[in-house]
N, C-alpha and C. Protein backbone atom coordinates (compact mmCIF):
# COMPACT_ATOMS: atom_id res chain seq x y z
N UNK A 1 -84.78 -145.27 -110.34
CA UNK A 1 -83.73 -145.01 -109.34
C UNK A 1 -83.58 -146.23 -108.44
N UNK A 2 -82.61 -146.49 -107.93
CA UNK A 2 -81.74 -147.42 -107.30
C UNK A 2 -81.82 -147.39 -105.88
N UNK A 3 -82.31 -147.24 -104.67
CA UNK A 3 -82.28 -146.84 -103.90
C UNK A 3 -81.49 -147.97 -102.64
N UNK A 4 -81.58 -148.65 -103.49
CA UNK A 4 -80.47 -150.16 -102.50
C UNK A 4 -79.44 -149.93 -101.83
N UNK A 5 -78.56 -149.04 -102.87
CA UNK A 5 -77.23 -148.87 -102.28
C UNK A 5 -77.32 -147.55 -101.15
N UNK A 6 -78.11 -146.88 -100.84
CA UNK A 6 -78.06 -145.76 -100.32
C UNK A 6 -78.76 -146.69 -99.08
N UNK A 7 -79.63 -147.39 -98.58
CA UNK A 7 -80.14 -148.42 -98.21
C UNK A 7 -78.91 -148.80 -97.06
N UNK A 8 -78.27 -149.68 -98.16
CA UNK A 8 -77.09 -150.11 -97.63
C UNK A 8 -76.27 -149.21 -96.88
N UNK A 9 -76.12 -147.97 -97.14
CA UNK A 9 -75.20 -146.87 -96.44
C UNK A 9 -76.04 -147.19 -94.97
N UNK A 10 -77.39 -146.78 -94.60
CA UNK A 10 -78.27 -146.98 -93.39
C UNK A 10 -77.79 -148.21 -93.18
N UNK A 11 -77.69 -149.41 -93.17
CA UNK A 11 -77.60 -150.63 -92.82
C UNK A 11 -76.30 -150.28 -92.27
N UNK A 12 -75.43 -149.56 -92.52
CA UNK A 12 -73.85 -149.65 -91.92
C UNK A 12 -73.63 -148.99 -90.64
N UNK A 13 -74.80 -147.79 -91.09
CA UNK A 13 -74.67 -146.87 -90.14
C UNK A 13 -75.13 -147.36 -88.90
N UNK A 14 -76.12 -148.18 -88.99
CA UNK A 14 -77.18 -148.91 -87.85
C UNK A 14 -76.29 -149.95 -87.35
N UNK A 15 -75.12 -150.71 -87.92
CA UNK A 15 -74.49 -151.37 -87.62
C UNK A 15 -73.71 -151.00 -86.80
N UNK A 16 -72.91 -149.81 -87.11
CA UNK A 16 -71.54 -148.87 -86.17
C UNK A 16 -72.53 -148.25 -84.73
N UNK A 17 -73.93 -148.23 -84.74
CA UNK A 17 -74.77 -147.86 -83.54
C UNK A 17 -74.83 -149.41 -82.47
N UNK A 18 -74.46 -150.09 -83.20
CA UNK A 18 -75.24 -151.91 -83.19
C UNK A 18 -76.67 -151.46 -83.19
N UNK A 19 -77.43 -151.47 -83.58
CA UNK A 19 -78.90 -151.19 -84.24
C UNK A 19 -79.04 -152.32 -85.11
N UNK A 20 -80.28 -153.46 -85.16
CA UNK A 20 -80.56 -154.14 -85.67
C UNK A 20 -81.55 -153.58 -86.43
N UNK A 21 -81.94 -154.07 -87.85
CA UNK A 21 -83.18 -153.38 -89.16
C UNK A 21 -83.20 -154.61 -89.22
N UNK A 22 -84.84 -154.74 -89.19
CA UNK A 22 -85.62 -155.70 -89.47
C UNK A 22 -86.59 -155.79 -90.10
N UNK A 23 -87.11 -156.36 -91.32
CA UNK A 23 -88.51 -156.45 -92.24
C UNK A 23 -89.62 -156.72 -91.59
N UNK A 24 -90.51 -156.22 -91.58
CA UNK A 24 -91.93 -156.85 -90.40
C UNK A 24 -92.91 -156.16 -91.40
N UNK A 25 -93.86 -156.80 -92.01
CA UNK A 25 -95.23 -156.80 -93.05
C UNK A 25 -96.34 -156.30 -91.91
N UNK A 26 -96.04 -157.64 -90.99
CA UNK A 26 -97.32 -156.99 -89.67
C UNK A 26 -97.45 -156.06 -88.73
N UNK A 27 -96.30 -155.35 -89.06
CA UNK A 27 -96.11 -154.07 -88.26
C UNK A 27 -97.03 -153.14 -88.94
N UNK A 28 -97.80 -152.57 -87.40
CA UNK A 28 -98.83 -151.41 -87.64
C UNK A 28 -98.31 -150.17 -88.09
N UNK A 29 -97.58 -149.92 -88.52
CA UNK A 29 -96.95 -148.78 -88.97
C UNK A 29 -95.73 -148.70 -89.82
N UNK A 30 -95.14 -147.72 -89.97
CA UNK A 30 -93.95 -147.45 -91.33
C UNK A 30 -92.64 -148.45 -90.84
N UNK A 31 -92.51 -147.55 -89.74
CA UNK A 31 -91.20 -148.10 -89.10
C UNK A 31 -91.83 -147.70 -87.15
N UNK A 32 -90.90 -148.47 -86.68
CA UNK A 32 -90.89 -148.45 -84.94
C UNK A 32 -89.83 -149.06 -84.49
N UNK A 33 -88.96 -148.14 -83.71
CA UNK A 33 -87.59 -148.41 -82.82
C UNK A 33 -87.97 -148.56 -81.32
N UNK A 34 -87.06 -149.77 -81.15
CA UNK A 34 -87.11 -150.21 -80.15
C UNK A 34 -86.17 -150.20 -79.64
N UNK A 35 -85.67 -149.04 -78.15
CA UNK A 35 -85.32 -148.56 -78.10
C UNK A 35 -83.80 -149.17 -77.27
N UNK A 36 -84.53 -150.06 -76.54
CA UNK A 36 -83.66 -151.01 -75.36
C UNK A 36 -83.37 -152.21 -75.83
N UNK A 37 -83.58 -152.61 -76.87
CA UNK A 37 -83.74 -153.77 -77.51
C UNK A 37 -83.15 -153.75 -78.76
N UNK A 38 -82.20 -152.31 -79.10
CA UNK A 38 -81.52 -151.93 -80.31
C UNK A 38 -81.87 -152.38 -81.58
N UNK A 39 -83.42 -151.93 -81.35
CA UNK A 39 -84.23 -152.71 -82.85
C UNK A 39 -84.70 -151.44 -83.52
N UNK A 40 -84.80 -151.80 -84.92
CA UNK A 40 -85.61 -150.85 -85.26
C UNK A 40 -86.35 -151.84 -86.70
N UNK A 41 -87.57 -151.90 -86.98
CA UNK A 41 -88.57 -152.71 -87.44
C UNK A 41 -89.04 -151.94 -88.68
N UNK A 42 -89.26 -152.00 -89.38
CA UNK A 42 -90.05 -151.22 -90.87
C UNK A 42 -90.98 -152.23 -91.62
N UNK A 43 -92.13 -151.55 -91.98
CA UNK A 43 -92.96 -152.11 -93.19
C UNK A 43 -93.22 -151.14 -94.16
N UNK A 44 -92.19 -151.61 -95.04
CA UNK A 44 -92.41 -150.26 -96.21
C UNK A 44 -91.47 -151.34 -97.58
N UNK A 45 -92.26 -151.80 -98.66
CA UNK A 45 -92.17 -152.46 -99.36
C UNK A 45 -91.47 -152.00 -100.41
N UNK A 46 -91.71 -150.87 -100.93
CA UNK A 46 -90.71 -149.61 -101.60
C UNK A 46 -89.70 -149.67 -101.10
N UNK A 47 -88.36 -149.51 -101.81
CA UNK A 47 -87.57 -149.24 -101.55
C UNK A 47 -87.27 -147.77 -100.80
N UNK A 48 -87.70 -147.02 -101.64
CA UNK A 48 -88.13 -145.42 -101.38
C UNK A 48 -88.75 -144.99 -100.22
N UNK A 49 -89.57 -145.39 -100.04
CA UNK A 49 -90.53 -145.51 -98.63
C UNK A 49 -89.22 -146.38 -97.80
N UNK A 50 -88.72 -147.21 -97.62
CA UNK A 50 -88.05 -147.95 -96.64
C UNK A 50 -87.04 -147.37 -96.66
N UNK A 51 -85.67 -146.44 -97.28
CA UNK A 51 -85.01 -145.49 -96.85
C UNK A 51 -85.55 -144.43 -96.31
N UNK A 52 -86.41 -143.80 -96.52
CA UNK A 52 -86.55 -142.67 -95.25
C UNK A 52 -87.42 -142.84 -94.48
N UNK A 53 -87.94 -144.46 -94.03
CA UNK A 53 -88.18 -145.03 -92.79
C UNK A 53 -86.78 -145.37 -92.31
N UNK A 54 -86.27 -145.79 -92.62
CA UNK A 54 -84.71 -146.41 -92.07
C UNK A 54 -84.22 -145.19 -91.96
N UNK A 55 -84.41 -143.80 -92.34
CA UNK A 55 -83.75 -142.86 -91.85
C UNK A 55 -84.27 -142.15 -91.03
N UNK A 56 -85.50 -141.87 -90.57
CA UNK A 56 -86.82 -141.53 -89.82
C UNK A 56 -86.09 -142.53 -88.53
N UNK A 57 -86.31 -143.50 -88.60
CA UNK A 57 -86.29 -144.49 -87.31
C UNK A 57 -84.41 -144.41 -86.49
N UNK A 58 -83.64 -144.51 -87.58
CA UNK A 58 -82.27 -143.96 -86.82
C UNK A 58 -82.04 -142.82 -86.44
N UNK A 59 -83.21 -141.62 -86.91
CA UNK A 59 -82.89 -140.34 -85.94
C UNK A 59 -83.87 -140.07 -84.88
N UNK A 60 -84.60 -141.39 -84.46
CA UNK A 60 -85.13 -141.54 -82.95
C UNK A 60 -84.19 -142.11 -82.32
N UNK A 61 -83.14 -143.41 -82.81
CA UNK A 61 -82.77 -144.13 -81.79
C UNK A 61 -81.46 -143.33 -81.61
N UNK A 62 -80.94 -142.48 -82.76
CA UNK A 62 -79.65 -141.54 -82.29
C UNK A 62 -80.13 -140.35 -81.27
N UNK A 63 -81.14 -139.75 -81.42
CA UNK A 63 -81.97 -139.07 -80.57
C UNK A 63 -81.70 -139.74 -78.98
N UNK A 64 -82.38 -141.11 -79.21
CA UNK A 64 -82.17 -142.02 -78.02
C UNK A 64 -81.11 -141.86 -77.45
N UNK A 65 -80.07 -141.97 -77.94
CA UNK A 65 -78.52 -142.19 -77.78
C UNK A 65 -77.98 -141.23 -76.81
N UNK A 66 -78.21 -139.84 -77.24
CA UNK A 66 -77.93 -138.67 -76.93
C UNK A 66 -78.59 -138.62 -75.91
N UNK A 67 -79.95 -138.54 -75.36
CA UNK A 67 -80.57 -138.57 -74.45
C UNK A 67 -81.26 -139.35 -73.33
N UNK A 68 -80.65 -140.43 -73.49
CA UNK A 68 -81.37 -141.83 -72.63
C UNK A 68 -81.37 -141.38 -71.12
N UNK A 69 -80.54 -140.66 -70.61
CA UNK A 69 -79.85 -140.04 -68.92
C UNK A 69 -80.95 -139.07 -69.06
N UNK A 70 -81.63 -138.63 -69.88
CA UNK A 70 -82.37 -137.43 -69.44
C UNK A 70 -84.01 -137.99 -69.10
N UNK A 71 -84.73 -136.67 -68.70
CA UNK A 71 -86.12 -136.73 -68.88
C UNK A 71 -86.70 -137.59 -70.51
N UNK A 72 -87.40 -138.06 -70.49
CA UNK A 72 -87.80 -138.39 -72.20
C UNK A 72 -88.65 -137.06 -72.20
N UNK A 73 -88.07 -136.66 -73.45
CA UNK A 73 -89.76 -135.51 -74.12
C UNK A 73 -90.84 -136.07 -74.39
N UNK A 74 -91.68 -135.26 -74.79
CA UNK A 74 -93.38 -135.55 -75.45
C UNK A 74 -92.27 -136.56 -76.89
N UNK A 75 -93.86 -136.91 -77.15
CA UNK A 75 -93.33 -137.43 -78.80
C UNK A 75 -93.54 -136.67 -79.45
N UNK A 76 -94.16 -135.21 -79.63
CA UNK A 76 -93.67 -134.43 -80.44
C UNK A 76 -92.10 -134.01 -80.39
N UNK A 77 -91.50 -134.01 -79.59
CA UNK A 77 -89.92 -133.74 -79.58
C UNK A 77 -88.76 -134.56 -80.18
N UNK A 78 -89.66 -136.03 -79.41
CA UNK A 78 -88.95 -137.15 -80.37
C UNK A 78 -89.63 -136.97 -82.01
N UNK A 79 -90.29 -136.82 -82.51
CA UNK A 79 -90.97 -136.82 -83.56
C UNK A 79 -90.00 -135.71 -84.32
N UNK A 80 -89.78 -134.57 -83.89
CA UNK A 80 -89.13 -133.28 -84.56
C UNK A 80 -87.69 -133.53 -84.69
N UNK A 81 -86.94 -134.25 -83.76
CA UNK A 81 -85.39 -134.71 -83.70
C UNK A 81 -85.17 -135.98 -84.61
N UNK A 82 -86.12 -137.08 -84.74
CA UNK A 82 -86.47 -137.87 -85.72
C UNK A 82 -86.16 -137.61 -87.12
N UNK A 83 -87.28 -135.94 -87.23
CA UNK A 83 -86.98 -135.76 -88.60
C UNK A 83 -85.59 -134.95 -88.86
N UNK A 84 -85.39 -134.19 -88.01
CA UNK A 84 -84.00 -133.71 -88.46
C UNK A 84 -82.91 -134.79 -88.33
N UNK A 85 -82.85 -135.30 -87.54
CA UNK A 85 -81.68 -136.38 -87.50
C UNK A 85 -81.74 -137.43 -89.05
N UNK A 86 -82.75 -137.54 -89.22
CA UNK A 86 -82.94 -138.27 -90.41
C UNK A 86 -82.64 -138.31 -91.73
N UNK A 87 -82.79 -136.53 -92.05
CA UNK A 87 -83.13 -135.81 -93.28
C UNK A 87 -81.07 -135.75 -93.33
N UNK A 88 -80.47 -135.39 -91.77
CA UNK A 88 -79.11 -135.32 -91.60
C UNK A 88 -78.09 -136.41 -92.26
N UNK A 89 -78.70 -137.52 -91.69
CA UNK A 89 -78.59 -139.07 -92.37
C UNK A 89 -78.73 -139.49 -93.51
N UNK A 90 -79.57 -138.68 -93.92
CA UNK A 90 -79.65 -138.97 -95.86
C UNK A 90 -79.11 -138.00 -96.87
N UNK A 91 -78.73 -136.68 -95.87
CA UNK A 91 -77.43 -136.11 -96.77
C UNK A 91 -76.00 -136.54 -96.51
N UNK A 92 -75.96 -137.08 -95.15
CA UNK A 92 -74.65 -137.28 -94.96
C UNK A 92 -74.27 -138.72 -96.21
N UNK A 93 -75.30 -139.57 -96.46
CA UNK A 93 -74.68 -140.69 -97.33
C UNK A 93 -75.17 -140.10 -98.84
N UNK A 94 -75.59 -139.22 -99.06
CA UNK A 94 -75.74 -138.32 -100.18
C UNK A 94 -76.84 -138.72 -100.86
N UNK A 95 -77.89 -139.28 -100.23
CA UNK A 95 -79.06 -140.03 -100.94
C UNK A 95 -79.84 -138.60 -101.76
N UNK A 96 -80.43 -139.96 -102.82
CA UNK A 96 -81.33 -139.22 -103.70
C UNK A 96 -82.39 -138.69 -103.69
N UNK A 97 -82.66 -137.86 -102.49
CA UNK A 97 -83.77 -137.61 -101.56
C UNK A 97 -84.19 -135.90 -101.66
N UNK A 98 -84.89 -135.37 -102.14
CA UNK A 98 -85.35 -134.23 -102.12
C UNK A 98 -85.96 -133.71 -100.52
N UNK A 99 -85.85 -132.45 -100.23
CA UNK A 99 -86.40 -132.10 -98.79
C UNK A 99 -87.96 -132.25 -98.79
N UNK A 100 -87.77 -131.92 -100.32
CA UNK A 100 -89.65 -132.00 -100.55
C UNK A 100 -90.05 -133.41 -100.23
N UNK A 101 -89.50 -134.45 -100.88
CA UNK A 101 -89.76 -135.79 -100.75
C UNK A 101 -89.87 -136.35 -99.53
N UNK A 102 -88.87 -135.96 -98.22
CA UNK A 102 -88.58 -136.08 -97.25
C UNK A 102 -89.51 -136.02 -96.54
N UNK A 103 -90.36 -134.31 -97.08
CA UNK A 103 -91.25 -133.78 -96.07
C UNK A 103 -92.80 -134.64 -96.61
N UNK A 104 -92.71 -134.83 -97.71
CA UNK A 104 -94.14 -135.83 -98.03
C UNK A 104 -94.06 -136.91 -96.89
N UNK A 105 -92.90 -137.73 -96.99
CA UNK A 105 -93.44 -139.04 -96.08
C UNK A 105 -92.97 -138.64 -94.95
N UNK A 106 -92.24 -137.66 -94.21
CA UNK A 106 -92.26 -137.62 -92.76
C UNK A 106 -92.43 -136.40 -92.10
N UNK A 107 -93.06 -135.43 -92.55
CA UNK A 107 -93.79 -134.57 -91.90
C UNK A 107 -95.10 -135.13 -91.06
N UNK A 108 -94.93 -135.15 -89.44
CA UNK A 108 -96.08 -136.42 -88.96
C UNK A 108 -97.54 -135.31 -89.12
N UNK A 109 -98.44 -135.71 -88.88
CA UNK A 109 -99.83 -135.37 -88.50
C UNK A 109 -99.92 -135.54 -87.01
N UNK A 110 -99.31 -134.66 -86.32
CA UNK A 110 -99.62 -134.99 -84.98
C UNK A 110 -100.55 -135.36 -84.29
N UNK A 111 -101.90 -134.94 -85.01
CA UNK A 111 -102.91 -135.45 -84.07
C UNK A 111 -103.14 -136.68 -84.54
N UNK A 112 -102.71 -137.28 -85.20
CA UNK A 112 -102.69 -138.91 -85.34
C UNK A 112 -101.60 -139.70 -84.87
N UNK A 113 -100.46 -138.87 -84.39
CA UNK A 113 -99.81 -139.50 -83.28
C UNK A 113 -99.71 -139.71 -81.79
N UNK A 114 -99.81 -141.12 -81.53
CA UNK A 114 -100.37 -141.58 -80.38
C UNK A 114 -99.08 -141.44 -79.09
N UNK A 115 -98.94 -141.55 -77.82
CA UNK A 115 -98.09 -141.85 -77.07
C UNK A 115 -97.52 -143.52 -77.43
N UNK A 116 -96.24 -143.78 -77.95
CA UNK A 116 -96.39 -145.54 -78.06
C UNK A 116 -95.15 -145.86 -77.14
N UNK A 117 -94.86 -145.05 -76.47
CA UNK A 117 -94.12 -145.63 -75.44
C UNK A 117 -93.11 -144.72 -75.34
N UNK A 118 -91.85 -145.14 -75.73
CA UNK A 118 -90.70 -144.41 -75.45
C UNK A 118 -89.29 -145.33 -75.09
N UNK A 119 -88.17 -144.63 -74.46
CA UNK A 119 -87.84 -145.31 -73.52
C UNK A 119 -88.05 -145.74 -72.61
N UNK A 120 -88.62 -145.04 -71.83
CA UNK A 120 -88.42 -144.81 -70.00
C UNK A 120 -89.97 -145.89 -69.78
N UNK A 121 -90.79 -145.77 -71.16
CA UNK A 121 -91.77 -147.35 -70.94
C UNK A 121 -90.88 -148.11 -71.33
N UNK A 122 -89.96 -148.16 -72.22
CA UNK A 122 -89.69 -149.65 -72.41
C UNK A 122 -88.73 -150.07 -71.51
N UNK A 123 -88.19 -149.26 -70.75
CA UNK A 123 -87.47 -149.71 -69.66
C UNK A 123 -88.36 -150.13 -68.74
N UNK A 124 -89.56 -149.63 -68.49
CA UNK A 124 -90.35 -150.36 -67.25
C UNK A 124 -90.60 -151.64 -67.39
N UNK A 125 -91.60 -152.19 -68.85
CA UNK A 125 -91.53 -153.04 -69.19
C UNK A 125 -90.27 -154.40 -69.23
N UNK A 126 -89.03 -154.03 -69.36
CA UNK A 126 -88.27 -154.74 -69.25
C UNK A 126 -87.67 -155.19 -67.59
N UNK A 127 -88.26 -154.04 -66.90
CA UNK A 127 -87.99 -154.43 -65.76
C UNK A 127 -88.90 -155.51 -65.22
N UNK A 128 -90.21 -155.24 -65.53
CA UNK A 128 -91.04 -155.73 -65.58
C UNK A 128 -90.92 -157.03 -65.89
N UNK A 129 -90.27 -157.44 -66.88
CA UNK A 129 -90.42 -158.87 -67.24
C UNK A 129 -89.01 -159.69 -66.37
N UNK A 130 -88.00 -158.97 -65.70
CA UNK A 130 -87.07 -159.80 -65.57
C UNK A 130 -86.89 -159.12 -63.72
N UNK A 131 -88.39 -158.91 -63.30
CA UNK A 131 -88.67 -158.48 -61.70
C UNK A 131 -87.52 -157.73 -61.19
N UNK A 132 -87.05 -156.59 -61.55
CA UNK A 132 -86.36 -155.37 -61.23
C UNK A 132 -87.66 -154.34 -61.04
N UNK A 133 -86.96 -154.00 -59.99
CA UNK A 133 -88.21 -152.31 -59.77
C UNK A 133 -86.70 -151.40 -59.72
């Protein structure tokens, strides 16, 4: 299976968000969006694995989208809107993606998920670097 062109559908979609996808090997993990910085980063060498990271990671930062004015949730909330927004994203471009498949690589293990920030850190941080309080 081919998974490039369905790939490519995410690449458009991230584009019409302005969302930048970026390859990163040294990234500690699958994928990580950045949230203020309209990034979103993946290490997933598979093609297979790197579409439903690229679809995993655009239904945090559409998540984002929708909610930036609000409270941020736990990351279990972002984590749960993630996956639905995601699984949404890979039927809407009609990918070759089973729910089962879906749920293998992104059903999280919560207790192995850490706090890694959010928005409302990466907004501090950015204030932080350019002396805004």
């Amino acid at each position: 299976m081919n998974y490039s062109f369905y790939i490519d559908k995410l690449y458009e979609i991230a584009k019409e968000l302005n969302v930048e996808i970026v390859i990163n090997f040294e990234l500690d993990a699958a994928g990580r969006t950045h949230y203020i910085k309209s990034l979103i980063e993946i290490n997933e060498p598979k093609a297979k694995a790197a579409l439903v990271t690229i679809a995993h990671e655009l239904g945090h930062f559409i998540y984002y989208l929708n909610n930036r004015d609000k409270r941020q949730p736990p990351v279990r909330v972002r984590e749960r809107a993630a996956y639905r927004l995601g699984w949404y994203l890979l039927r809407k471009i009609e990918a070759n993606i089973t729910k089962e498949e879906w749920r293998d690589y992104h059903v999280p293990d919560f207790s192995k998920i850490k706090e890694t920030g959010g928005w409302l850190i990466e907004s501090k941080k950015q204030d932080e670097r350019t002396n805004k309080v």
